[in-house]
N, C-alpha and C. Protein backbone atom coordinates (compact mmCIF):
# COMPACT_ATOMS: atom_id res chain seq x y z
N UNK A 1 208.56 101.81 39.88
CA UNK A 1 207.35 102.49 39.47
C UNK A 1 207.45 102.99 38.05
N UNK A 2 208.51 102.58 37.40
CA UNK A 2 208.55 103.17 36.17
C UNK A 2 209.51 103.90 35.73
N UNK A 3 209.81 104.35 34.27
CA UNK A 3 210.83 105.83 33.97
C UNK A 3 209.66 106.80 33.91
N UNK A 4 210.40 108.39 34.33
CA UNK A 4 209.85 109.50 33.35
C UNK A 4 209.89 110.16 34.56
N UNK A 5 209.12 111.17 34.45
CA UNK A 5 209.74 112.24 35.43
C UNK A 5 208.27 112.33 36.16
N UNK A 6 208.09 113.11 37.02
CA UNK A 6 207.29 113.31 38.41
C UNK A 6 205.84 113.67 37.64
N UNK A 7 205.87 114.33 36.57
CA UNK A 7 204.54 114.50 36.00
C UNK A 7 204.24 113.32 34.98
N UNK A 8 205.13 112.72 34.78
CA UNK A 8 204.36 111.53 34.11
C UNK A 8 203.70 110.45 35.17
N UNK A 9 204.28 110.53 36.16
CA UNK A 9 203.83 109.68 37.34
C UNK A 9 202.47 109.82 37.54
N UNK A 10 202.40 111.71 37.67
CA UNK A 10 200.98 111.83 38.21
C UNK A 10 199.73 111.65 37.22
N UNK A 11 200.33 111.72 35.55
CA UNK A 11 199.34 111.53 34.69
C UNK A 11 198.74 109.93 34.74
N UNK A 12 200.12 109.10 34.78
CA UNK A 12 199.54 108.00 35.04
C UNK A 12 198.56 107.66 36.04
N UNK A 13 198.80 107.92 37.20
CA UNK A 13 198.31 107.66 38.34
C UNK A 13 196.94 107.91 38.13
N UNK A 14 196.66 109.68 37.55
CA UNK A 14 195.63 110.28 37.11
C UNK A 14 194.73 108.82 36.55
N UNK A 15 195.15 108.77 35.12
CA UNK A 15 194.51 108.03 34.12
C UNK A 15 193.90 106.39 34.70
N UNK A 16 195.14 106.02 35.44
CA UNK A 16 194.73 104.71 36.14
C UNK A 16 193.63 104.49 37.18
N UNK A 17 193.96 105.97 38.07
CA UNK A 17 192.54 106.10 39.11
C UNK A 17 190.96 106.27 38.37
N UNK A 18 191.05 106.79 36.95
CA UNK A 18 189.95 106.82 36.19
C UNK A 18 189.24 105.64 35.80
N UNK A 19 190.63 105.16 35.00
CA UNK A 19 190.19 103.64 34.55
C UNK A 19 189.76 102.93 35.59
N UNK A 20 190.13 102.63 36.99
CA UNK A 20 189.79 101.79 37.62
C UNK A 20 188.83 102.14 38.48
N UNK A 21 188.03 103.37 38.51
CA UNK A 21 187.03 103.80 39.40
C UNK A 21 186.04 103.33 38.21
N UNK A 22 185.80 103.44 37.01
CA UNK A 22 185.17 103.18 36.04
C UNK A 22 184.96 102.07 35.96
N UNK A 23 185.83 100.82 36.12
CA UNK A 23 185.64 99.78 35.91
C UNK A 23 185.19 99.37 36.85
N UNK A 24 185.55 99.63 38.06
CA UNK A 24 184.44 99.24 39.35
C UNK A 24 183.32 99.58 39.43
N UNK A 25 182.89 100.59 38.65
CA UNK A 25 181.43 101.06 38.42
C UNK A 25 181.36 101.82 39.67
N UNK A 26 182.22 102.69 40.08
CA UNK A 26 182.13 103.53 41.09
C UNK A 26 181.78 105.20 41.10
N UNK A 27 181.18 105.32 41.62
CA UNK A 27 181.34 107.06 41.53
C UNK A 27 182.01 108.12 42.49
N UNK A 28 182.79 108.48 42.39
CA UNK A 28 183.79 109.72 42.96
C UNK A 28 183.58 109.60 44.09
N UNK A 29 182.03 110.16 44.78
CA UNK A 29 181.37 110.19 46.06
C UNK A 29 182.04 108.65 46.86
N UNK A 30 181.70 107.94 46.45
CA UNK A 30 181.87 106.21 46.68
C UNK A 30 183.26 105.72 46.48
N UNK A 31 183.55 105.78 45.71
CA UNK A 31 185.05 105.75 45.69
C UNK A 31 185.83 106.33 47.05
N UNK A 32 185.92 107.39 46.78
CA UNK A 32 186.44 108.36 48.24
C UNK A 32 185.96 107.61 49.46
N UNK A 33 184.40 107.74 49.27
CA UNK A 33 184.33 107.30 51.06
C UNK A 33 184.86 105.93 51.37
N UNK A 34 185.10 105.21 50.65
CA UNK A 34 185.61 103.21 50.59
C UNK A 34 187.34 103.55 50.81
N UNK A 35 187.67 104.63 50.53
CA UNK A 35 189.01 105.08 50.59
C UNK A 35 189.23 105.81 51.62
N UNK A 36 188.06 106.32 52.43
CA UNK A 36 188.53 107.31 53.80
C UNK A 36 189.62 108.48 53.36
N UNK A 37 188.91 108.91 51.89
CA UNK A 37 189.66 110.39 51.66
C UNK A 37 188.67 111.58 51.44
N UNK A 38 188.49 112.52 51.14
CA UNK A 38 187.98 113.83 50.35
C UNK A 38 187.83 113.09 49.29
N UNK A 39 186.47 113.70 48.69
CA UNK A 39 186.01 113.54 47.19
C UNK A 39 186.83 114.75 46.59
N UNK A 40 187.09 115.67 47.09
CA UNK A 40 188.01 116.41 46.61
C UNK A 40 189.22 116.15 46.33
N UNK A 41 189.56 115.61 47.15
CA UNK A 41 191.57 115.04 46.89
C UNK A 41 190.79 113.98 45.49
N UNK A 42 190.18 112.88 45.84
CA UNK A 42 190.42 112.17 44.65
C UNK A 42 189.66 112.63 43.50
N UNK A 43 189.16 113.80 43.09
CA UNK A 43 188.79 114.37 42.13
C UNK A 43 189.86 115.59 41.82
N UNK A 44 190.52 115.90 42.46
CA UNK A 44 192.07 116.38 41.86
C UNK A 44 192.76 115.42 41.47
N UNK A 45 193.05 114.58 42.59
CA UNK A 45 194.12 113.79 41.65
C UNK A 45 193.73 112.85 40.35
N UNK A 46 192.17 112.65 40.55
CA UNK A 46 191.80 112.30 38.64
C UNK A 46 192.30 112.93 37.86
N UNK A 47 192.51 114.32 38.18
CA UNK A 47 192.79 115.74 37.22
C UNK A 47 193.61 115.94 36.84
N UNK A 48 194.81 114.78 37.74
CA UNK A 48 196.19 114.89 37.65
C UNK A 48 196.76 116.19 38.57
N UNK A 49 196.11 116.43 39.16
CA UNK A 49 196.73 117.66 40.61
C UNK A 49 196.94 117.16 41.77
N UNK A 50 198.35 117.46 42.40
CA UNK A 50 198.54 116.93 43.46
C UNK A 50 199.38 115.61 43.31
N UNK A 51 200.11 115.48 45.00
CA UNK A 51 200.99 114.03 44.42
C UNK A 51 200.85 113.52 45.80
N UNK A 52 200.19 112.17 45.71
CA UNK A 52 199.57 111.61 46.49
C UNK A 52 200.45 110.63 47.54
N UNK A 53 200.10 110.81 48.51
CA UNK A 53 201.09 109.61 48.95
C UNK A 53 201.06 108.13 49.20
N UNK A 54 201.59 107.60 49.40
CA UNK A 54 201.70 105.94 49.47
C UNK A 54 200.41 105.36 50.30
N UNK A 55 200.28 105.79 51.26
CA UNK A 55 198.85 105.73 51.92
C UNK A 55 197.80 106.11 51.86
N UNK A 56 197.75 107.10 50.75
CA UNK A 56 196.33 107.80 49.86
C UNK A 56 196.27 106.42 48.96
N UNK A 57 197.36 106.49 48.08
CA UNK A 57 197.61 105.33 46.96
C UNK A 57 197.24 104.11 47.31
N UNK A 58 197.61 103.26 48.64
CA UNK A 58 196.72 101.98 49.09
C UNK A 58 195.84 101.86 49.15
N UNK A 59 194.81 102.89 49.80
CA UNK A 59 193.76 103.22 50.40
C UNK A 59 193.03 103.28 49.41
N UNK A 60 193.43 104.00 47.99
CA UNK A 60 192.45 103.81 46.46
C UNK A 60 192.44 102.70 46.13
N UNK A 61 193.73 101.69 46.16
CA UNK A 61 193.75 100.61 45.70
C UNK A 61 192.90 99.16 46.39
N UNK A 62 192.86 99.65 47.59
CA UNK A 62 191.65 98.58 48.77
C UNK A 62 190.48 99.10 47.86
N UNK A 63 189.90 100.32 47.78
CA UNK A 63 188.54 101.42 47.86
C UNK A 63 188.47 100.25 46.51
N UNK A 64 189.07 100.13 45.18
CA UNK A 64 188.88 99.86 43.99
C UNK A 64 189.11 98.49 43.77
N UNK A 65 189.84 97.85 44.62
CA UNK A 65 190.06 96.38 44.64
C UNK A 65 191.04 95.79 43.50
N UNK A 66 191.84 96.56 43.74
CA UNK A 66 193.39 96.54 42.52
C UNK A 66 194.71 96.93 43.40
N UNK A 67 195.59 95.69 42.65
CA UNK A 67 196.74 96.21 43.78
C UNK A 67 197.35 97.50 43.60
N UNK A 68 198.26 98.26 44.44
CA UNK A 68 199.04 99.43 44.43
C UNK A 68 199.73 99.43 43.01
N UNK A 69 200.54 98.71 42.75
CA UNK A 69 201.00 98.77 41.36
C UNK A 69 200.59 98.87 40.10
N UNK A 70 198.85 98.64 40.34
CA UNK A 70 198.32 99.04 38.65
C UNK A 70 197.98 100.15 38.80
N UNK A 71 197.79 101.19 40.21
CA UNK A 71 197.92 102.64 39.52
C UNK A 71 198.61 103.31 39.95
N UNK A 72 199.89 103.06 39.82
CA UNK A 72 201.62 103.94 39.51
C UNK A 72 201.94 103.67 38.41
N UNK A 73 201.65 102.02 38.16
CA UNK A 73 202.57 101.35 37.20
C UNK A 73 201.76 99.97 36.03
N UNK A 74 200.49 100.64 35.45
CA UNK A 74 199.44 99.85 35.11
C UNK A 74 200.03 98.62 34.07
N UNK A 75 199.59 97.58 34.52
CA UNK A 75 200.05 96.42 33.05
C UNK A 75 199.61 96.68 31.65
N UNK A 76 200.81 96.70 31.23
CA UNK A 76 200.24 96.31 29.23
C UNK A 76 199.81 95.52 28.68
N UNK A 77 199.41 96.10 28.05
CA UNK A 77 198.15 95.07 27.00
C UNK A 77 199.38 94.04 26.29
N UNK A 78 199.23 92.91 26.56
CA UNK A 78 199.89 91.71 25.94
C UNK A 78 199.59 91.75 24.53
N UNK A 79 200.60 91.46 23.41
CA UNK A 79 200.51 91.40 22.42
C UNK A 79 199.82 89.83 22.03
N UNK A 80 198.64 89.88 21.30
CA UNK A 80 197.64 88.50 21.27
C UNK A 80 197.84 88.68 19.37
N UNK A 81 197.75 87.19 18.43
CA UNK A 81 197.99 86.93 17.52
C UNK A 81 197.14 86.11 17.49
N UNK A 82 195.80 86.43 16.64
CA UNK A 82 195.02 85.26 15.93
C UNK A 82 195.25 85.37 14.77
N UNK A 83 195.32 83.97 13.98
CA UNK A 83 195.90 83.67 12.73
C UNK A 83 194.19 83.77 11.95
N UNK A 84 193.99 83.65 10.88
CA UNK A 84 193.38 83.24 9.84
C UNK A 84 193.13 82.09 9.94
N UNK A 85 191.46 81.67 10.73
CA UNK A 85 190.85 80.04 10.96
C UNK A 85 191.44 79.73 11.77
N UNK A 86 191.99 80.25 12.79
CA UNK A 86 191.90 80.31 14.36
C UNK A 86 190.69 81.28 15.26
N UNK A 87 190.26 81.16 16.23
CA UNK A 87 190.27 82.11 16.98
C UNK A 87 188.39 81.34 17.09
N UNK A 88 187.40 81.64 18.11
CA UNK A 88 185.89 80.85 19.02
C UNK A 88 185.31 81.64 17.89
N UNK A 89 184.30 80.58 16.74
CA UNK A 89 183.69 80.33 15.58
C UNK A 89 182.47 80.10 16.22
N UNK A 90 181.39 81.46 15.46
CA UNK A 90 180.29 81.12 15.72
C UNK A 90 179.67 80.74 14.53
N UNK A 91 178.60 79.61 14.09
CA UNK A 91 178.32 79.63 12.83
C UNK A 91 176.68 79.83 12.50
N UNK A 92 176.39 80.43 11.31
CA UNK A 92 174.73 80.54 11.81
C UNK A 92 174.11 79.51 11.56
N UNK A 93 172.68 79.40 11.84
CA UNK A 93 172.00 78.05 11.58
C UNK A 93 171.26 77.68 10.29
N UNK A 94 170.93 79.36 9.67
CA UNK A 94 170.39 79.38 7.92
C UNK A 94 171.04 79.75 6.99
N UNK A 95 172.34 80.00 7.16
CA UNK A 95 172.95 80.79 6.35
C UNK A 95 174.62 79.89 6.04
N UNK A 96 174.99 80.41 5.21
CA UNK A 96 176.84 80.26 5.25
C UNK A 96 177.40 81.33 5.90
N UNK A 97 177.12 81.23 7.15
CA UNK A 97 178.11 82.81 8.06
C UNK A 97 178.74 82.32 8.95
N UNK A 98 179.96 82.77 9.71
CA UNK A 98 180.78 82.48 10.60
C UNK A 98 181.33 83.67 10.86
N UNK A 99 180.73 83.97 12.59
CA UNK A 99 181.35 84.79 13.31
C UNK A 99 182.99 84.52 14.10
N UNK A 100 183.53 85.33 13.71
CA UNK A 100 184.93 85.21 14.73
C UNK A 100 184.91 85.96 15.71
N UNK A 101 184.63 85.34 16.82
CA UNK A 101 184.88 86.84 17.88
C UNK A 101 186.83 86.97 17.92
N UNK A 102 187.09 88.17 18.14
CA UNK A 102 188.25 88.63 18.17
C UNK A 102 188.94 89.24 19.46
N UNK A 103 187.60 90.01 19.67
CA UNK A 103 187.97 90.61 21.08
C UNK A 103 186.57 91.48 21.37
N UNK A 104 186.25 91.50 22.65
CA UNK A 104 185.00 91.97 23.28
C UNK A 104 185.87 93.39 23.76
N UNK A 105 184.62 93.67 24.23
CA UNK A 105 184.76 95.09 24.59
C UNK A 105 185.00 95.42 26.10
N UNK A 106 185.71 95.68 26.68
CA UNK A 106 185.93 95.70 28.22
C UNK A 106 185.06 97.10 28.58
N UNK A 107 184.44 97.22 29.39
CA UNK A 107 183.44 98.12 30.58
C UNK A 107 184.20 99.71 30.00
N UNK A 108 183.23 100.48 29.41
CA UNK A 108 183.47 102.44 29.92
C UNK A 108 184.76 102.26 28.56
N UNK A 109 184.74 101.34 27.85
CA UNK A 109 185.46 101.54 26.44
C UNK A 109 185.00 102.63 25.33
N UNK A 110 185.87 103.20 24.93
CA UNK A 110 185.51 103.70 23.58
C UNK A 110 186.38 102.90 22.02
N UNK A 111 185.66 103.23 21.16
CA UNK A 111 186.35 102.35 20.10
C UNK A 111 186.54 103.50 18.60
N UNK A 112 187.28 103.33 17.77
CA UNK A 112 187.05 104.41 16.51
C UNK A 112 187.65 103.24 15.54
N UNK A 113 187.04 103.27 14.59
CA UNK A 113 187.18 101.69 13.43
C UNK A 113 187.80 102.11 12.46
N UNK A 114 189.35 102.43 12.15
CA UNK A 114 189.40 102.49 10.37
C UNK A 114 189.67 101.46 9.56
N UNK A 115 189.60 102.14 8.35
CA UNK A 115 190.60 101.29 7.52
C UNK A 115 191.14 101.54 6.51
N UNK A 116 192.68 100.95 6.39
CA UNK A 116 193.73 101.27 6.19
C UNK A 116 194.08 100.67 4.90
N UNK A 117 194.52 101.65 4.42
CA UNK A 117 195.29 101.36 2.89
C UNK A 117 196.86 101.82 2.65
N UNK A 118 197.57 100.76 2.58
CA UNK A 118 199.24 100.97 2.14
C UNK A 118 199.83 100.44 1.44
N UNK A 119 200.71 100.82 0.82
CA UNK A 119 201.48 100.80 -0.02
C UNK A 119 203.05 100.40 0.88
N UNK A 120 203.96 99.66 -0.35
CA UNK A 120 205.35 99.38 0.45
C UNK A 120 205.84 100.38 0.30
N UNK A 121 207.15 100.72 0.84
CA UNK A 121 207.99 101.97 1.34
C UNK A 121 208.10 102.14 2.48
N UNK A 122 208.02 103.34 3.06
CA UNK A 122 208.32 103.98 4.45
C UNK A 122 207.31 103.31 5.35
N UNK A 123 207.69 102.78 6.13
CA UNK A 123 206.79 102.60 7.19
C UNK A 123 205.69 103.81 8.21
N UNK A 124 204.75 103.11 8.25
CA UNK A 124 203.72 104.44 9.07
C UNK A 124 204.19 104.13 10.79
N UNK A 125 205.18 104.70 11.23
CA UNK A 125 205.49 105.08 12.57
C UNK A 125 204.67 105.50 13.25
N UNK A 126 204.09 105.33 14.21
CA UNK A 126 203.39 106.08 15.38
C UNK A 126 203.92 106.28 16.54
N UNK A 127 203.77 107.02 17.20
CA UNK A 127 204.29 107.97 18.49
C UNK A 127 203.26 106.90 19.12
N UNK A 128 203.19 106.94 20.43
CA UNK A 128 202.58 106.78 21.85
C UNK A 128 200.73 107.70 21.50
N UNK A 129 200.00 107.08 21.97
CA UNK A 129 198.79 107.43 21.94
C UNK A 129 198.46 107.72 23.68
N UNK A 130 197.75 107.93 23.85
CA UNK A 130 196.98 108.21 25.02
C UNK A 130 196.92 107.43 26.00
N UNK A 131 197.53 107.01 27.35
CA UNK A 131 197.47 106.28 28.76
C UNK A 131 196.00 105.00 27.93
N UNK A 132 196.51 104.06 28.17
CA UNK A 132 195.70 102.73 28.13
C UNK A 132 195.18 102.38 27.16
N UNK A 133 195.80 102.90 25.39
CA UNK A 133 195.00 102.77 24.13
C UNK A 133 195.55 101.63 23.97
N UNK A 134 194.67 101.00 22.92
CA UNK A 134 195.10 99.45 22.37
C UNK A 134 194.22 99.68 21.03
N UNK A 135 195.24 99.16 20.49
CA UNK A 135 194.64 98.71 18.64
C UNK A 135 194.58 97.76 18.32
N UNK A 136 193.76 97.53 17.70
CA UNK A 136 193.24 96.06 17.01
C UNK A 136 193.66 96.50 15.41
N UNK A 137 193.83 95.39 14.53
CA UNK A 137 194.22 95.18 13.45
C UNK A 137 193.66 93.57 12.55
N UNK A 138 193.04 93.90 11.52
CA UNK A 138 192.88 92.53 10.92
C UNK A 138 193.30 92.91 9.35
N UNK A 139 194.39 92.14 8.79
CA UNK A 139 194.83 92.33 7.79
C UNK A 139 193.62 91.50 7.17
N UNK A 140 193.25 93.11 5.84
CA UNK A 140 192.71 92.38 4.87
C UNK A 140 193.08 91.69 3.52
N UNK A 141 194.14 92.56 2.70
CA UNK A 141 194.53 91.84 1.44
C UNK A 141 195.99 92.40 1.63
N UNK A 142 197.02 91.60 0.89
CA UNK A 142 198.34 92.49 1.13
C UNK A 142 199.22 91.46 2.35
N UNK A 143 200.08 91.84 2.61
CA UNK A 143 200.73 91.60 3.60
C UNK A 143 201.58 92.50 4.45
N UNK A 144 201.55 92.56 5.47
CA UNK A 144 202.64 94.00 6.26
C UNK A 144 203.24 93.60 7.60
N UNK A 145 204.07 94.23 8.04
CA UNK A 145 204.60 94.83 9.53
C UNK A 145 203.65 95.10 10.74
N UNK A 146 203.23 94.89 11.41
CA UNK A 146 201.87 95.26 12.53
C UNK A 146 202.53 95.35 13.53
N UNK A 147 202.07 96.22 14.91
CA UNK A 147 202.15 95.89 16.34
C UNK A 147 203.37 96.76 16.94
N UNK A 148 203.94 96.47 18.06
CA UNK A 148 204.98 97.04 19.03
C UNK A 148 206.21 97.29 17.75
N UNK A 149 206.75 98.76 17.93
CA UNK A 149 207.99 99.16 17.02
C UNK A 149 209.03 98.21 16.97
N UNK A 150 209.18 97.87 18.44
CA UNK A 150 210.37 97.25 18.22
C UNK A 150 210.10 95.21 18.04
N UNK A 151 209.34 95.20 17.79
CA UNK A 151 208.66 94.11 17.57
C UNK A 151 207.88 93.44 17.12
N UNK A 152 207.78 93.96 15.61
CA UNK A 152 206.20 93.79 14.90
C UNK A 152 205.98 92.45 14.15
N UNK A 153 204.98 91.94 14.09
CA UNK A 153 204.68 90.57 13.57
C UNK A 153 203.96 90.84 11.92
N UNK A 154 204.58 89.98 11.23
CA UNK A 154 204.56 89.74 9.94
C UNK A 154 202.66 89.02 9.56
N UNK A 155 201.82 89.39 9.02
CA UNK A 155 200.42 89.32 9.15
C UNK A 155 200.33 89.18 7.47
N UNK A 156 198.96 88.11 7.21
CA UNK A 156 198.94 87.77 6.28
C UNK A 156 196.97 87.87 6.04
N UNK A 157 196.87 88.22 4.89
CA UNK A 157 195.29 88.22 5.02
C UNK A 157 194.46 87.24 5.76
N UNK A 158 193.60 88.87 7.01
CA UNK A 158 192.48 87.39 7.86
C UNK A 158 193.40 87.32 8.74
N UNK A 159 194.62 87.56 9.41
CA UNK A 159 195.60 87.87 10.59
C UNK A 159 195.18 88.56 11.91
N UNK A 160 194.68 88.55 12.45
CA UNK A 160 194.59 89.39 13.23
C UNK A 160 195.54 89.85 14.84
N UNK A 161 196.03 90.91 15.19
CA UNK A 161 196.52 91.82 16.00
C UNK A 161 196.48 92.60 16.76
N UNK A 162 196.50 92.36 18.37
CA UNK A 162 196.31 93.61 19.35
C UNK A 162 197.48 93.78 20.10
N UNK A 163 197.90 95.06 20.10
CA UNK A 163 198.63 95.75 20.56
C UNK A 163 198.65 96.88 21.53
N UNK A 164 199.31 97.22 22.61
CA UNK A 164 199.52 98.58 23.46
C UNK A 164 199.46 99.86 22.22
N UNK A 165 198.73 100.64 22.47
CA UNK A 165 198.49 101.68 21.36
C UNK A 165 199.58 102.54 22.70
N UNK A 166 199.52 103.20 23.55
CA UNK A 166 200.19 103.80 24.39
C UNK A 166 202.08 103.65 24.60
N UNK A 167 202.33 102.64 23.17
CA UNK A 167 203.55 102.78 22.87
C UNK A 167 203.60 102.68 21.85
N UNK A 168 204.99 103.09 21.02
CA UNK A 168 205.27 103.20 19.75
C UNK A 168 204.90 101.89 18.91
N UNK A 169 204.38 102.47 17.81
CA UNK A 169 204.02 101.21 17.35
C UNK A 169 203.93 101.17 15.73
N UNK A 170 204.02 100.08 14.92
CA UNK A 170 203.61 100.44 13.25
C UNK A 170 203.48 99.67 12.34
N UNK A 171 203.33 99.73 11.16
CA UNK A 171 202.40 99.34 10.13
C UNK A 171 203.37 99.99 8.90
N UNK A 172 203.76 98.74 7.98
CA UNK A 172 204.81 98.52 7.05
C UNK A 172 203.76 97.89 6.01
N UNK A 173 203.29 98.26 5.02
CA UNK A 173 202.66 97.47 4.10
C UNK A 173 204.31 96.60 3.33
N UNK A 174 203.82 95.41 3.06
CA UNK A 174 205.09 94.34 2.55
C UNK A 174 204.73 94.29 0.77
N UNK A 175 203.21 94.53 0.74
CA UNK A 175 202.33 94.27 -0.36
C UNK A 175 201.99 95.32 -1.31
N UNK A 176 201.87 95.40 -2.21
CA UNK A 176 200.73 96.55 -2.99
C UNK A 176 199.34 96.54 -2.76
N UNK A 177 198.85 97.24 -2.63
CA UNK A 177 197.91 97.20 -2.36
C UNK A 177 197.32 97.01 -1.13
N UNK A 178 198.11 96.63 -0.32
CA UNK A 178 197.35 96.82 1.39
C UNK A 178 196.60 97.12 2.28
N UNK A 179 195.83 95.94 2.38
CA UNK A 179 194.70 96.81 3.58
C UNK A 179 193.99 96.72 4.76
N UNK A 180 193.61 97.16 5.47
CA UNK A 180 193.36 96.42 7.05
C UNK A 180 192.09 97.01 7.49
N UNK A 181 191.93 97.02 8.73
CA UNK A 181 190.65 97.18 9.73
C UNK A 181 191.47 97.38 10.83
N UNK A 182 191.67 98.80 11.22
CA UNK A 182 192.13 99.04 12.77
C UNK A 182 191.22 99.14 13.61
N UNK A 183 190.94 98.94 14.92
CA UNK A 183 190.27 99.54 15.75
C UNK A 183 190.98 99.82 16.52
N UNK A 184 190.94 101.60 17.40
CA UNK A 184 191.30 101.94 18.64
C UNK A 184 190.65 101.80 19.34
N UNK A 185 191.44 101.49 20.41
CA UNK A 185 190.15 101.70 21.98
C UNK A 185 190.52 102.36 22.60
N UNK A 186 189.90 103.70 22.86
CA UNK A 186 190.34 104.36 24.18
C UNK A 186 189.61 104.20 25.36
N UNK A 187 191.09 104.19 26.51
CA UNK A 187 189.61 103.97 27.84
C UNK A 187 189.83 105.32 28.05
């Protein structure tokens, strides 16, 4: 089920029962009763109160239609690499335009768009973000470091990058002048 200690368990658990009541398009009331629990128990343990047991935990996971293991132990966001003139080209019919889709938006998402300017030197380290964040990245001019700490891919203008934001992660400009387009997503 994971490392960390008994309250990271329950935050997860917390965060995962959110995400996945959300994505089922469920509401608390409904949820619970498909689960044969209290709307109360599972509106604490959204809250992260309480430590549920293995047969509460199935019983959400039937109610939501996800196995037991994505909320103890939710999957990570796979690290995905579209290059520059890769990736489903839409083109318009009056114009010289070409859409790249990159990545859609999954259900009850939030998103915050920057963009980023660096310089070589110290790398910009990041800590762990919030249960289920993921960043997007499209290098614009420059070249840098992107993605998982211990694993970052070398990106070249027009690169694009998604990564687990919910682990360490970072951004090394290689270039002068460096610059990108992040997007977070929080669920």
């Amino acid at each position: 089920m994971g490392n960390g200690t008994p309250s990271d368990l329950t935050a997860r658990i917390a965060a995962s029962l959110r995400r996945e009541r959300d994505r089922a398009g469920l509401s608390l009331t409904e949820a619970a009763r498909r689960a044969g629990i209290a709307k109360s128990t599972l509106s604490q343990l959204e809250s992260g109160v309480g430590n549920p047991g293995v047969e509460t935990l199935w019983a959400l996971g039937v109610a939501l239609e996800v196995p037991f293991s994505r909320l103890v132990d939710p999957p990570r966001t796979a690290v995905r690499v579209i290059r520059a003139g890769e990736g489903p080209v839409t083109h318009a019919e009056r114009a010289a335009y070409a859409a790249t889709l990159l990545a859609s938006s999954p259900p009850h998402a939030r998103r915050d768009i920057y963009r980023i300017a660096a310089e070589p030197g110290e790398p910009r380290v990041s800590d762990p973000h919030n249960p289920g964040s993921v960043e997007h990245v499209v290098l614009s001019t420059g070249r840098a470091l992107v993605g998982p700490a211990e694993e970052p891919v070398e990106l070249a203008p027009g690169d694009y990058i998604t990564y687990a934001g919910d682990a360490p992660h970072i951004f090394k400009a290689l270039d002068p002048q460096t610059t990108a387009v992040l997007v977070m997503e929080h669920v």
